[in-house]
N, C-alpha and C. Protein backbone atom coordinates (compact mmCIF):
# COMPACT_ATOMS: atom_id res chain seq x y z
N UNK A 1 -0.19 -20.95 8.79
CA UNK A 1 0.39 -19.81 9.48
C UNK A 1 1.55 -19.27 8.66
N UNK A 2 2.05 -17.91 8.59
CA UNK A 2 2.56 -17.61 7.58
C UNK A 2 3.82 -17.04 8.22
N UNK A 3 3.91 -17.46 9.50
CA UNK A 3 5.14 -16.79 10.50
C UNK A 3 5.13 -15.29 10.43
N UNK A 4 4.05 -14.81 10.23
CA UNK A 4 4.83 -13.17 10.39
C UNK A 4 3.84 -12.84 11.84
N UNK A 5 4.76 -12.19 12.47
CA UNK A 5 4.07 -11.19 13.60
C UNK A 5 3.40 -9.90 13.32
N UNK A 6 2.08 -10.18 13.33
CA UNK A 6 1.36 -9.21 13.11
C UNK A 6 1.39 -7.85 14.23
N UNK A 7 1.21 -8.41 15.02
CA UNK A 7 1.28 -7.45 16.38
C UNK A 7 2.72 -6.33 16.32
N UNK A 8 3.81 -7.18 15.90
CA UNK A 8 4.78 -6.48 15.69
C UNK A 8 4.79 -5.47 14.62
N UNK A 9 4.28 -5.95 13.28
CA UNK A 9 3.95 -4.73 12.44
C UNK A 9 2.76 -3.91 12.67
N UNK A 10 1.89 -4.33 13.07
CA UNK A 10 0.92 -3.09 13.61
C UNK A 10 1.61 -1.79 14.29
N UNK A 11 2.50 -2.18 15.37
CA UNK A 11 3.77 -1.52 16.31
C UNK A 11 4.02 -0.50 15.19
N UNK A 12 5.04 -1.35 14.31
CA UNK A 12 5.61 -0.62 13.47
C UNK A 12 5.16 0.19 12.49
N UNK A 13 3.77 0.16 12.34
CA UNK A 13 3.37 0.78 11.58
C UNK A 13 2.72 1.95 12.10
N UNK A 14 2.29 1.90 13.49
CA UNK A 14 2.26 2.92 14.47
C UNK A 14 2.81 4.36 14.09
N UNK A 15 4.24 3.49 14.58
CA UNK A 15 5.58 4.61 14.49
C UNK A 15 5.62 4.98 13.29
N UNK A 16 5.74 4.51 12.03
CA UNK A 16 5.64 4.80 10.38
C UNK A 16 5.01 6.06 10.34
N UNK A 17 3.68 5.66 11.01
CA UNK A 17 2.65 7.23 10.41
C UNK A 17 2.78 7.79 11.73
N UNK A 18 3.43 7.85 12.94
CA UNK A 18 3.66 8.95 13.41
C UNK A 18 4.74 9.87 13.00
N UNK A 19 5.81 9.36 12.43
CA UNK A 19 7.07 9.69 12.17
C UNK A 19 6.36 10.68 10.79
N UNK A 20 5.96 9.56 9.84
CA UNK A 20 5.63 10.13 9.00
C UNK A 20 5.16 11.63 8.98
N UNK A 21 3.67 11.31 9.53
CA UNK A 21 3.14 13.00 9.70
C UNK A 21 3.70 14.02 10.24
N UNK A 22 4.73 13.70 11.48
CA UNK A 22 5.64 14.70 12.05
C UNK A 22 6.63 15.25 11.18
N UNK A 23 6.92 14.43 10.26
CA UNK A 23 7.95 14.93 9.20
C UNK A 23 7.46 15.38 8.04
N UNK A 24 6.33 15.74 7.53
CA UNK A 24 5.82 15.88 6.40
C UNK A 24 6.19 15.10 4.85
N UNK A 25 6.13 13.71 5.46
CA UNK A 25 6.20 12.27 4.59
C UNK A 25 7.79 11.76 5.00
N UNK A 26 8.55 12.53 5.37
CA UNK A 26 10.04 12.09 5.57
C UNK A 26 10.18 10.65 6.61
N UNK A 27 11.14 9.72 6.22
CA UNK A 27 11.55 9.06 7.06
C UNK A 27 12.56 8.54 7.40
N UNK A 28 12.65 7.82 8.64
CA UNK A 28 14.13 7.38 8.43
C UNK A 28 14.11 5.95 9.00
N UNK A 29 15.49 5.28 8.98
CA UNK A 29 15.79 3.62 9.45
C UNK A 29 15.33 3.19 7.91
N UNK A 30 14.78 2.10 7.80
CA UNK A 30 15.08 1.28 6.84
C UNK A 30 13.97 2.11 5.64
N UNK A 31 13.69 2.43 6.05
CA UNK A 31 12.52 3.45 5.25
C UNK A 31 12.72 4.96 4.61
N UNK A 32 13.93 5.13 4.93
CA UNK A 32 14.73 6.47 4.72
C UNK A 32 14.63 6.63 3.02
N UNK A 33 13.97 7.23 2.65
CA UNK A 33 13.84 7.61 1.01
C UNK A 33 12.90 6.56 0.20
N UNK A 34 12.58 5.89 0.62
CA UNK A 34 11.26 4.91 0.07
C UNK A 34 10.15 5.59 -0.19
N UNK A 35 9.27 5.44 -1.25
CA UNK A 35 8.68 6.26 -1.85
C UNK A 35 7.22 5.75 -0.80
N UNK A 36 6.74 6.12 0.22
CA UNK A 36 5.40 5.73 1.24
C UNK A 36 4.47 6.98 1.22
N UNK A 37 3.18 6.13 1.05
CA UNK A 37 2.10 6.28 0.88
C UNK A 37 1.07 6.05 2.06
N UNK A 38 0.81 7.06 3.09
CA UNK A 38 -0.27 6.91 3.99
C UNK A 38 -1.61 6.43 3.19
N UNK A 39 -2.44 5.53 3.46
CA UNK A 39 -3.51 4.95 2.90
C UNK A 39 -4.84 4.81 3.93
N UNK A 40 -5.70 5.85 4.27
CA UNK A 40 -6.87 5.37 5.42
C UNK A 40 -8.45 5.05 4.20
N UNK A 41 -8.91 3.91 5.00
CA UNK A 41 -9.51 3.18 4.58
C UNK A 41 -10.58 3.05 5.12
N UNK A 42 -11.90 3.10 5.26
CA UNK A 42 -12.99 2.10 6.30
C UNK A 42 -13.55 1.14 5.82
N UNK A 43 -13.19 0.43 7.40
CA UNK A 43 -13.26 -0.88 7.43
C UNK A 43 -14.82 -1.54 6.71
N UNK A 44 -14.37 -2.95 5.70
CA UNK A 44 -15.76 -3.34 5.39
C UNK A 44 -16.77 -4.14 6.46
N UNK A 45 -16.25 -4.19 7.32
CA UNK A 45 -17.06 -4.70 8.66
C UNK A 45 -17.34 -3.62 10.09
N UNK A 46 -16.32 -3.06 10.63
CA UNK A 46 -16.69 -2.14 11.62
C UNK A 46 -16.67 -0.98 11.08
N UNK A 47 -16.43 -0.31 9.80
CA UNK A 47 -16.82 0.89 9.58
C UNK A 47 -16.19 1.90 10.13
N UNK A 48 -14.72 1.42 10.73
CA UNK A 48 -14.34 2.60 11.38
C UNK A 48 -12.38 2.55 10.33
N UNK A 49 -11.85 3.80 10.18
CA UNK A 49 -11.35 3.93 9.01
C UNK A 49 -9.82 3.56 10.11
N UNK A 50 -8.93 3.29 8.61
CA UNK A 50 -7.55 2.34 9.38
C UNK A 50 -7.02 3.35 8.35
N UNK A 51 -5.41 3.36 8.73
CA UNK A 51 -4.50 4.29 8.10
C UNK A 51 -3.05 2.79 8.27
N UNK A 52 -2.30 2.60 6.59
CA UNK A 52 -1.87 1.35 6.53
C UNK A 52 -0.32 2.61 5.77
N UNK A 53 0.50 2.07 6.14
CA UNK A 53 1.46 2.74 5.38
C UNK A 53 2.24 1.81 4.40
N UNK A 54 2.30 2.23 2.78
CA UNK A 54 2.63 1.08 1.93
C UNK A 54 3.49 1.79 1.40
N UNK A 55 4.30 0.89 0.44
CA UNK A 55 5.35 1.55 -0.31
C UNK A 55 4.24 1.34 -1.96
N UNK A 56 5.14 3.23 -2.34
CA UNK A 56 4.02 2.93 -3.59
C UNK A 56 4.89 3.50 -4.92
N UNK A 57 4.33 2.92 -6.10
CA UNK A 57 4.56 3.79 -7.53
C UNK A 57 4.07 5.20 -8.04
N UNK A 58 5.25 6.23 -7.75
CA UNK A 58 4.47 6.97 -8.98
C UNK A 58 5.19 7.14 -10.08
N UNK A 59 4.26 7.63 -10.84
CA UNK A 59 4.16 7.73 -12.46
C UNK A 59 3.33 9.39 -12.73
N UNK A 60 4.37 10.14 -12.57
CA UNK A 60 3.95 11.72 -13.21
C UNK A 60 2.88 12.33 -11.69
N UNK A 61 1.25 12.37 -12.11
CA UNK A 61 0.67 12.52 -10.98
C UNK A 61 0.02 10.73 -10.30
N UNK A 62 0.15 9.90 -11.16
CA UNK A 62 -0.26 8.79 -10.88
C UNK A 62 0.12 7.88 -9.70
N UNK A 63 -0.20 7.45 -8.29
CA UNK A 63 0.06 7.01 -7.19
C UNK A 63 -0.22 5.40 -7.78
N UNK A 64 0.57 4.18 -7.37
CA UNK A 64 -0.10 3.07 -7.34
C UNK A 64 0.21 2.26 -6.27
N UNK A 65 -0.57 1.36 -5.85
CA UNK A 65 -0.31 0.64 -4.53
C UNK A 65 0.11 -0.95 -4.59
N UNK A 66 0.37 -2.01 -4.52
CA UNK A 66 0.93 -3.15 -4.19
C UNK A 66 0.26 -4.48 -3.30
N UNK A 67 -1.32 -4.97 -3.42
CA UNK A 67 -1.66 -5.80 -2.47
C UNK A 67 -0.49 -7.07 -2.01
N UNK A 68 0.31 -6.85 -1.57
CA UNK A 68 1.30 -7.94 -1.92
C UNK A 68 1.60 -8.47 -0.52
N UNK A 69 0.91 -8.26 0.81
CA UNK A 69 0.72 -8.99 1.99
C UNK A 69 2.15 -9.80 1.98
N UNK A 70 3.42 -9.41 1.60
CA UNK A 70 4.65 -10.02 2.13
C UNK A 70 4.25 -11.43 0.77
N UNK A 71 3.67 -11.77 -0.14
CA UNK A 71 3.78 -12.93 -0.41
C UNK A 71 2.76 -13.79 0.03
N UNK A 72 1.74 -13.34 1.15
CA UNK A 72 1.11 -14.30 1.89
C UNK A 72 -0.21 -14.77 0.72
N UNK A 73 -0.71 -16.34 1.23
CA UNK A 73 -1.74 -17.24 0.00
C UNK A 73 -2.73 -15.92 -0.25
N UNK A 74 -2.85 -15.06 1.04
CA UNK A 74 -4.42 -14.21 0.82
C UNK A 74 -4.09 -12.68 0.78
N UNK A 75 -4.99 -11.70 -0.21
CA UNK A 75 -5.09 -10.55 -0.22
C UNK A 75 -4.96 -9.93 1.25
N UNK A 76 -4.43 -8.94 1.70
CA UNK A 76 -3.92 -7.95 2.83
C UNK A 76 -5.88 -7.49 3.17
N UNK A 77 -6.00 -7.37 4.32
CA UNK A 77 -7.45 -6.91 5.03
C UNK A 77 -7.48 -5.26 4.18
N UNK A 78 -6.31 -4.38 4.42
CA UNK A 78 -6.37 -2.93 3.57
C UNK A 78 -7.10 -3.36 2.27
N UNK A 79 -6.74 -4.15 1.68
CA UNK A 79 -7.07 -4.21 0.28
C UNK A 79 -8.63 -4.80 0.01
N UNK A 80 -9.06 -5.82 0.91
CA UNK A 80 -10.84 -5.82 0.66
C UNK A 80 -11.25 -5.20 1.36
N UNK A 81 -11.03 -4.24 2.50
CA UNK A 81 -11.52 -2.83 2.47
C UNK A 81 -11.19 -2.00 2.00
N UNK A 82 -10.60 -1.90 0.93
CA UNK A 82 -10.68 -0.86 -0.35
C UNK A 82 -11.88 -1.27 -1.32
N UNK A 83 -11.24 -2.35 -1.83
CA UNK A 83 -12.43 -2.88 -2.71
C UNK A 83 -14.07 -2.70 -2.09
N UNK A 84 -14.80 -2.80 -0.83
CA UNK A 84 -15.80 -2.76 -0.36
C UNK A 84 -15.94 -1.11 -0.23
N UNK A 85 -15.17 -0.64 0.25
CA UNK A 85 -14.81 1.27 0.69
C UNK A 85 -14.00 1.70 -0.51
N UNK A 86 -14.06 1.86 -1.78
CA UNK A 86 -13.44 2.39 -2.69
C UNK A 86 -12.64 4.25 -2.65
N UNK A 87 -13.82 4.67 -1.61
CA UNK A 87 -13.21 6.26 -1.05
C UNK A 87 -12.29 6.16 -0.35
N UNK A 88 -10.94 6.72 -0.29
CA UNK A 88 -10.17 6.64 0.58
C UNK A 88 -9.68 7.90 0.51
N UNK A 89 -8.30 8.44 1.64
CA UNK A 89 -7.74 9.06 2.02
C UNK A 89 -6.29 8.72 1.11
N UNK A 90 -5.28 9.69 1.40
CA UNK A 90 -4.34 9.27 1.10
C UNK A 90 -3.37 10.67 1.13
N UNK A 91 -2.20 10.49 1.56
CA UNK A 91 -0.91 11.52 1.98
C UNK A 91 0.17 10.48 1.77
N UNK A 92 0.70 11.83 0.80
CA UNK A 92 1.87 11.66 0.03
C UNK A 92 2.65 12.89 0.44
N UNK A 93 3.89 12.71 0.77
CA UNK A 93 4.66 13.63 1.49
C UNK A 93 3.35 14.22 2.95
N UNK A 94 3.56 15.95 2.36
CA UNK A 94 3.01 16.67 3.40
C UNK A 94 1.35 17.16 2.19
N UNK A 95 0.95 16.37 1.39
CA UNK A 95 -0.11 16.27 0.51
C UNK A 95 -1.07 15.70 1.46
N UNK A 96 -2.47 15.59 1.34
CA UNK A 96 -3.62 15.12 1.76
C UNK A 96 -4.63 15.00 1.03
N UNK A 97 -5.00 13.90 0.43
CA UNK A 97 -6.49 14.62 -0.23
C UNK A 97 -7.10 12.90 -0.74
N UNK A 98 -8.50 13.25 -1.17
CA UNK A 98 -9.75 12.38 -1.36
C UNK A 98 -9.03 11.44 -1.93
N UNK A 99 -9.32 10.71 -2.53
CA UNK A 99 -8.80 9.77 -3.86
C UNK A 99 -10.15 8.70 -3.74
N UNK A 100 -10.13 7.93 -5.15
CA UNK A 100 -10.98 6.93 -5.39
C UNK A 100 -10.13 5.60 -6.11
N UNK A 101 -9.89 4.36 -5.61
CA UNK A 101 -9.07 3.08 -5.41
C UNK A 101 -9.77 2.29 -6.78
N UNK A 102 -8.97 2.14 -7.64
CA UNK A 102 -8.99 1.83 -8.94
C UNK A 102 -8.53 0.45 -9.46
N UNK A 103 -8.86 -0.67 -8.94
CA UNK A 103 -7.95 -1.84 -9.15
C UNK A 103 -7.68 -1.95 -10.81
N UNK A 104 -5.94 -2.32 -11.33
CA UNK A 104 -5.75 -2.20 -12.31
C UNK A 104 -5.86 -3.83 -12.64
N UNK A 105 -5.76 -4.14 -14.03
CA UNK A 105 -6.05 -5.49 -14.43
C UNK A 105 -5.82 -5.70 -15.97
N UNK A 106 -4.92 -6.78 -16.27
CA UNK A 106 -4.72 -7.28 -17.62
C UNK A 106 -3.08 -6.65 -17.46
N UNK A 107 -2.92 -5.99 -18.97
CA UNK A 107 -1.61 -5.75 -19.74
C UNK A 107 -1.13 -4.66 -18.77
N UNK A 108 -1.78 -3.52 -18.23
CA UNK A 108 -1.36 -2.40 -17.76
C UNK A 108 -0.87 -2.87 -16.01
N UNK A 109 -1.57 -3.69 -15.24
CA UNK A 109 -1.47 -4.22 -13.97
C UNK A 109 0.00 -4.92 -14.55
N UNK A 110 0.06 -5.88 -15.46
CA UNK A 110 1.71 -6.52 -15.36
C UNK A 110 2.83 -5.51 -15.65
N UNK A 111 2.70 -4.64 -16.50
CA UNK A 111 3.40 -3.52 -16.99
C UNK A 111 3.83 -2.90 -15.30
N UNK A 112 3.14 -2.20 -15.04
CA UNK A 112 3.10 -1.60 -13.31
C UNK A 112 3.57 -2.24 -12.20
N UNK A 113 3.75 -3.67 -12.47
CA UNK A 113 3.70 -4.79 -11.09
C UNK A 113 5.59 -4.88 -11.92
N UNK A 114 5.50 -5.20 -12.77
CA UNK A 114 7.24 -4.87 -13.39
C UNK A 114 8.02 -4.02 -13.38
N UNK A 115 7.48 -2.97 -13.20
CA UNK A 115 7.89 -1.50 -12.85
C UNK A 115 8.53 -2.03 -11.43
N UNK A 116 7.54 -2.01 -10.55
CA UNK A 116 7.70 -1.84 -8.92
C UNK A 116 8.66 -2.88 -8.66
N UNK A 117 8.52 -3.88 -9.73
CA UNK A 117 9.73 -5.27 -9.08
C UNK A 117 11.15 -4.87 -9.40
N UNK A 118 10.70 -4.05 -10.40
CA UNK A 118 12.50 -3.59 -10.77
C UNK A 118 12.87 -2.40 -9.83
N UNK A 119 12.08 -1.71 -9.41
CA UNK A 119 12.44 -0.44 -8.14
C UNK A 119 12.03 -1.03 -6.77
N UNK A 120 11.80 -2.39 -6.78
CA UNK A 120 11.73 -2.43 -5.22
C UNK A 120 12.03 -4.16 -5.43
N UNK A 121 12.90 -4.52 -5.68
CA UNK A 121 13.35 -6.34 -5.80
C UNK A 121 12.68 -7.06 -4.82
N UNK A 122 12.03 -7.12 -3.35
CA UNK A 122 11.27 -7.64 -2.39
C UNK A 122 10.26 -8.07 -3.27
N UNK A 123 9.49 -7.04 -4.09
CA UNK A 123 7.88 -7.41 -4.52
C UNK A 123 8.64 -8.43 -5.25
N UNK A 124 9.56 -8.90 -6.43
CA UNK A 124 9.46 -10.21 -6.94
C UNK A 124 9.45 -11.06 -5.69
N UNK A 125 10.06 -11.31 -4.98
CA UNK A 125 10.10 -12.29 -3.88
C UNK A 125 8.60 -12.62 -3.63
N UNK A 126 7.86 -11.41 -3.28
CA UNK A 126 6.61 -11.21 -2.58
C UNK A 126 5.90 -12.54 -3.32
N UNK A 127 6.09 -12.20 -5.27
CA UNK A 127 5.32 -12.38 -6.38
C UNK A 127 5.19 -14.15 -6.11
N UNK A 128 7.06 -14.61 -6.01
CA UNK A 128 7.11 -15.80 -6.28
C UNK A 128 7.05 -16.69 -5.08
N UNK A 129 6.49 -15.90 -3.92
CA UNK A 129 5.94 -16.60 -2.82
C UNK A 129 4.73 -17.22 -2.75
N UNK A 130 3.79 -16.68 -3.64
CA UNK A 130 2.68 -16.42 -3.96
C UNK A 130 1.94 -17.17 -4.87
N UNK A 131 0.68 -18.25 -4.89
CA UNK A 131 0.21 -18.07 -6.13
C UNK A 131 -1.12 -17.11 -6.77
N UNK A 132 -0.76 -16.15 -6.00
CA UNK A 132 -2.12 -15.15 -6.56
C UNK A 132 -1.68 -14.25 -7.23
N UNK A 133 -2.17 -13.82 -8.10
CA UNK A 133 -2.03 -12.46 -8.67
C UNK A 133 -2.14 -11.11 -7.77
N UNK A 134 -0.69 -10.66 -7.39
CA UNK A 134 -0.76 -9.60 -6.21
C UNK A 134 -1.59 -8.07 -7.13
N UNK A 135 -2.63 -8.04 -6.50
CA UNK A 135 -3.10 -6.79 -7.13
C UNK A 135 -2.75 -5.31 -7.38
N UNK A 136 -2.66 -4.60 -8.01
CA UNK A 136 -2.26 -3.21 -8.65
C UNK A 136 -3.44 -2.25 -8.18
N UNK A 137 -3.18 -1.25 -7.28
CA UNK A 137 -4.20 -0.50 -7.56
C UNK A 137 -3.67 0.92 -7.17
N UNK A 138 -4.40 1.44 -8.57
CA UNK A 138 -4.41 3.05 -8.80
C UNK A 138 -5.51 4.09 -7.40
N UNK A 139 -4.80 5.05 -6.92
CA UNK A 139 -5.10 5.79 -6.24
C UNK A 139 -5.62 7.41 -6.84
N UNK A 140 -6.69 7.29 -7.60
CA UNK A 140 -7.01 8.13 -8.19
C UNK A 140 -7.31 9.71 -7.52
N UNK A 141 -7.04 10.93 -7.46
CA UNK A 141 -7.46 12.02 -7.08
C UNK A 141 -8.80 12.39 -6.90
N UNK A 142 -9.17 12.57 -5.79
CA UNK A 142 -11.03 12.85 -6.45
C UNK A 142 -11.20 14.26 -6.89
């Protein structure tokens, strides 16, 4: 068991993307200027699509995302329904549009995962909670 309350972040993540969309990506409380990324997904089992709000990298037009489940032993459920559902959604600010989920890997995934640890100090924590390789993935435009 990994002590986190799920139920409670579901809650919170509720409010995230309501706030979110009402504001056209703006937010506030602890989230006030954090660079978030609406992410909808369908599910690799019920087929019905989830909307996950993550904190993400960009790089010019380049979006990237963070499987990093707090640190926990196992990949986040968003993330092997990406991998199974590679089409996704995705809103950035008051943006909307297609994208196709690109898992990064090797020299360019550590490069990117170093990036985000130095603009967001949690993901090292996340890293050294962890023994998996927290995955990188590019949110490509379709």
């Amino acid at each position: 068991m990994s002590g986190i309350d799920y139920d409670a972040v579901n809650k919170m993540n509720v409010g995230l993307i309501e706030e979110f969309r009402a504001n056209g990506g703006e937010l506030t409380g602890p989230f006030a200027g954090r660079p978030i990324v609406l992410l909808t997904i369908k599910g690799r089992k019920s087929g019905q699509e989830r909307t996950t709000p993550l904190v993400y990298l960009g790089d010019g037009d380049r979006v990237f995302v963070f499987a990093s489940k707090g640190g926990a032993p196992e990949d986040p459920d968003w993330y092997k329904n990406l991998v199974a559902n590679p089409d996704v959604t995705v809103e950035v600010g008051a943006d909307k549009y297609a994208a196709r989920a690109v898992v990064i890997t090797g020299p360019e995934r550590d490069e990117l995962f170093e990036r985000q640890m130095a603009d967001a100090e949690q993901f090292r924590t996340y890293q050294t909670n962890t023994t998996r390789v927290i995955p990188v993935v590019e949110l490509v435009r379709a």
